[in-house]
N, C-alpha and C. Protein backbone atom coordinates (compact mmCIF):
# COMPACT_ATOMS: atom_id res chain seq x y z
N UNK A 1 259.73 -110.67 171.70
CA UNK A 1 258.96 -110.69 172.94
C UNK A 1 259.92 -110.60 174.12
N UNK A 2 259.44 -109.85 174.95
CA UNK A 2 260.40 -109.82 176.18
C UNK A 2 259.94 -110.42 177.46
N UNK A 3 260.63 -110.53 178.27
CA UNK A 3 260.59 -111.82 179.71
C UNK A 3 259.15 -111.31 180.19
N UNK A 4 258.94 -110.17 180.48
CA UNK A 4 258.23 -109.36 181.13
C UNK A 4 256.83 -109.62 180.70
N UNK A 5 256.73 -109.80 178.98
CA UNK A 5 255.24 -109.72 177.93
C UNK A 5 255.00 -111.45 178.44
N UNK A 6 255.99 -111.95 178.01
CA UNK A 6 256.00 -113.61 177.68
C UNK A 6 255.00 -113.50 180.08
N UNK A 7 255.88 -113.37 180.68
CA UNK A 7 255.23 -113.85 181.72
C UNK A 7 253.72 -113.75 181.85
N UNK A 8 253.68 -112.23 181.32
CA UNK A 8 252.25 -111.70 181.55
C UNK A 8 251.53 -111.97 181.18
N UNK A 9 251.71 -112.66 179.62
CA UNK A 9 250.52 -113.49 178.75
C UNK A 9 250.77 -114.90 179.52
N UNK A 10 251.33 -115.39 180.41
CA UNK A 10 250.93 -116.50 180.49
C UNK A 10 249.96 -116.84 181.87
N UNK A 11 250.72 -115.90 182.80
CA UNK A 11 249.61 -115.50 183.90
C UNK A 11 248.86 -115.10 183.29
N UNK A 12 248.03 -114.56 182.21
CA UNK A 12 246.83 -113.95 182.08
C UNK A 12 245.77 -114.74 181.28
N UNK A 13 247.03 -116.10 180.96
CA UNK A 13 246.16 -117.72 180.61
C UNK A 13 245.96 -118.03 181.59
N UNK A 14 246.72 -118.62 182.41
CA UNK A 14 246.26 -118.82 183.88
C UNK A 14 245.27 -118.70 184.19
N UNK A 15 245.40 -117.14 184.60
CA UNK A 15 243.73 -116.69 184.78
C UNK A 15 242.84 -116.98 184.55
N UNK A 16 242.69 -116.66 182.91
CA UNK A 16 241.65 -117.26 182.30
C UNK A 16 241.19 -119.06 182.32
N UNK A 17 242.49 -119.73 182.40
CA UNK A 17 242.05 -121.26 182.92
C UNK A 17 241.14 -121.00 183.88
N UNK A 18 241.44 -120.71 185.02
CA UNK A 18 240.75 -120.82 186.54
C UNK A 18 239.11 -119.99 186.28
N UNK A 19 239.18 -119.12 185.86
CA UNK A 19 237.89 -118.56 185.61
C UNK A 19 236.71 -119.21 184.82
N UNK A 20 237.69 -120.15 183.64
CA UNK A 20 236.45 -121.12 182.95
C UNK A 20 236.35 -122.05 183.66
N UNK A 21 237.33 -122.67 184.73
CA UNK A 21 236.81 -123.68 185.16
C UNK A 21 235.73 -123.64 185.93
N UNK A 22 236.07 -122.48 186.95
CA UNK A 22 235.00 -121.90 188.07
C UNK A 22 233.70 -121.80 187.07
N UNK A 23 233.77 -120.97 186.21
CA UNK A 23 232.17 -120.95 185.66
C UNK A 23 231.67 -122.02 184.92
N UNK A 24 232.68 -123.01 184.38
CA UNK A 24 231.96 -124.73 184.12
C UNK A 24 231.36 -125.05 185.27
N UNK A 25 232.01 -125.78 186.10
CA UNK A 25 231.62 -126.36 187.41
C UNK A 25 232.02 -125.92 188.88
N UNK A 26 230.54 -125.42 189.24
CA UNK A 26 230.81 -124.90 190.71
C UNK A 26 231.66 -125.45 191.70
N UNK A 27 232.12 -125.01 192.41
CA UNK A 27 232.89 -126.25 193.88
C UNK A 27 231.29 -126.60 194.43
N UNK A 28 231.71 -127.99 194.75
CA UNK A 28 230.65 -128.55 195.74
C UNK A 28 231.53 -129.41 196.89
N UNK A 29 231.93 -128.81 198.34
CA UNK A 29 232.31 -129.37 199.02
C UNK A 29 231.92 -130.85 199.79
N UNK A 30 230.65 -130.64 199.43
CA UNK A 30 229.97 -131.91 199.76
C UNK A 30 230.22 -133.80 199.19
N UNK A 31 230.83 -133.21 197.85
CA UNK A 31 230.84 -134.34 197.01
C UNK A 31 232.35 -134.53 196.33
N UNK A 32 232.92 -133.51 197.02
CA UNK A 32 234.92 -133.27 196.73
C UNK A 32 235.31 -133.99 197.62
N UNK A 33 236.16 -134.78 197.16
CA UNK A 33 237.20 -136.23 197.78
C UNK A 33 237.92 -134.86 199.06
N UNK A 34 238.14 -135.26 200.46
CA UNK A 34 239.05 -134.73 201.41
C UNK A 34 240.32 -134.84 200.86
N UNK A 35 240.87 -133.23 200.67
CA UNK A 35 242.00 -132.90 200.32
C UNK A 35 243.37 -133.34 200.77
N UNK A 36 243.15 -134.06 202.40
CA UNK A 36 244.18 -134.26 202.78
C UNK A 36 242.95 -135.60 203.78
N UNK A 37 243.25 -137.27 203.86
CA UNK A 37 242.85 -138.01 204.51
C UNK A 37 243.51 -138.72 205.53
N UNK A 38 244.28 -138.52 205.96
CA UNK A 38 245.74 -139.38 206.80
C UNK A 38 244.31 -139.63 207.68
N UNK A 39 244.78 -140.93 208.40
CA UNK A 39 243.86 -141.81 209.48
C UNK A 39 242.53 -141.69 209.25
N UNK A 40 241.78 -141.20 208.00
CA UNK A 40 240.60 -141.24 207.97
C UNK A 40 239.80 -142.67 207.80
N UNK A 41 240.68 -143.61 207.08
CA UNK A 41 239.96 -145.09 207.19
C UNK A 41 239.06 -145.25 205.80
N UNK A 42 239.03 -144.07 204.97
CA UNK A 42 238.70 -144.05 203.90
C UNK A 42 239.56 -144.97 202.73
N UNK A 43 239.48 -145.76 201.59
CA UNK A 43 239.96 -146.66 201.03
C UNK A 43 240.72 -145.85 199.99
N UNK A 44 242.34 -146.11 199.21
CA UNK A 44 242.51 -145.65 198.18
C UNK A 44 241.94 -145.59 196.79
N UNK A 45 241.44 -144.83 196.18
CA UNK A 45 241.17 -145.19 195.26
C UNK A 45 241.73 -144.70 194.13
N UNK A 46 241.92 -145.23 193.09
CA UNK A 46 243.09 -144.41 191.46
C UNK A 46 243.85 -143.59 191.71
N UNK A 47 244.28 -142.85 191.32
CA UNK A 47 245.28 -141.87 191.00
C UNK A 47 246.89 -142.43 191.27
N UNK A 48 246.83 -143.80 191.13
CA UNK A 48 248.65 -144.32 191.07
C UNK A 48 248.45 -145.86 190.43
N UNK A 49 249.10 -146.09 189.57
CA UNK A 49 248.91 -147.09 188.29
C UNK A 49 249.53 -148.20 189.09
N UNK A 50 251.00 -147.65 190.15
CA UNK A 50 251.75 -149.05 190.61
C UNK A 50 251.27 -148.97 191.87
N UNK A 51 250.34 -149.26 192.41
CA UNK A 51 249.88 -148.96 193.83
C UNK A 51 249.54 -150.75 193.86
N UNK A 52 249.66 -151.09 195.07
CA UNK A 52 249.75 -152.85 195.15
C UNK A 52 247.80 -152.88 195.57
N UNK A 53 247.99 -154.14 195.24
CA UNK A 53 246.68 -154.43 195.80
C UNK A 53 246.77 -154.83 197.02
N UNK A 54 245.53 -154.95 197.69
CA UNK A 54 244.75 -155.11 199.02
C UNK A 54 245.22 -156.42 199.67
């Protein structure tokens, strides 16, 4: 296999990731956590195991 095949099959998993996900579940902006919250006043919630408590 050469650099060139190997890349292309893997971008072309890629792809295919993003495409099943899109056709599992639609985006719904309405109900998607804000991508970016600085000063929003919104509370942390999960995504860090050593995060201190309140």
């Amino acid at each position: 296999m050469t650099r060139r095949f190997t890349a292309g099959l893997c971008m072309a998993l890629v792809a295919l990731l993003i495409l099943f996900d899109q056709a599992e579940t639609p985006l719904n902006p309405y109900h998607a956590p804000p991508a970016f919250a600085f000063g929003s006043g919104q509370v942390v919630t999960g995504g860090f195991c050593a995060a201190l408590p309140q």
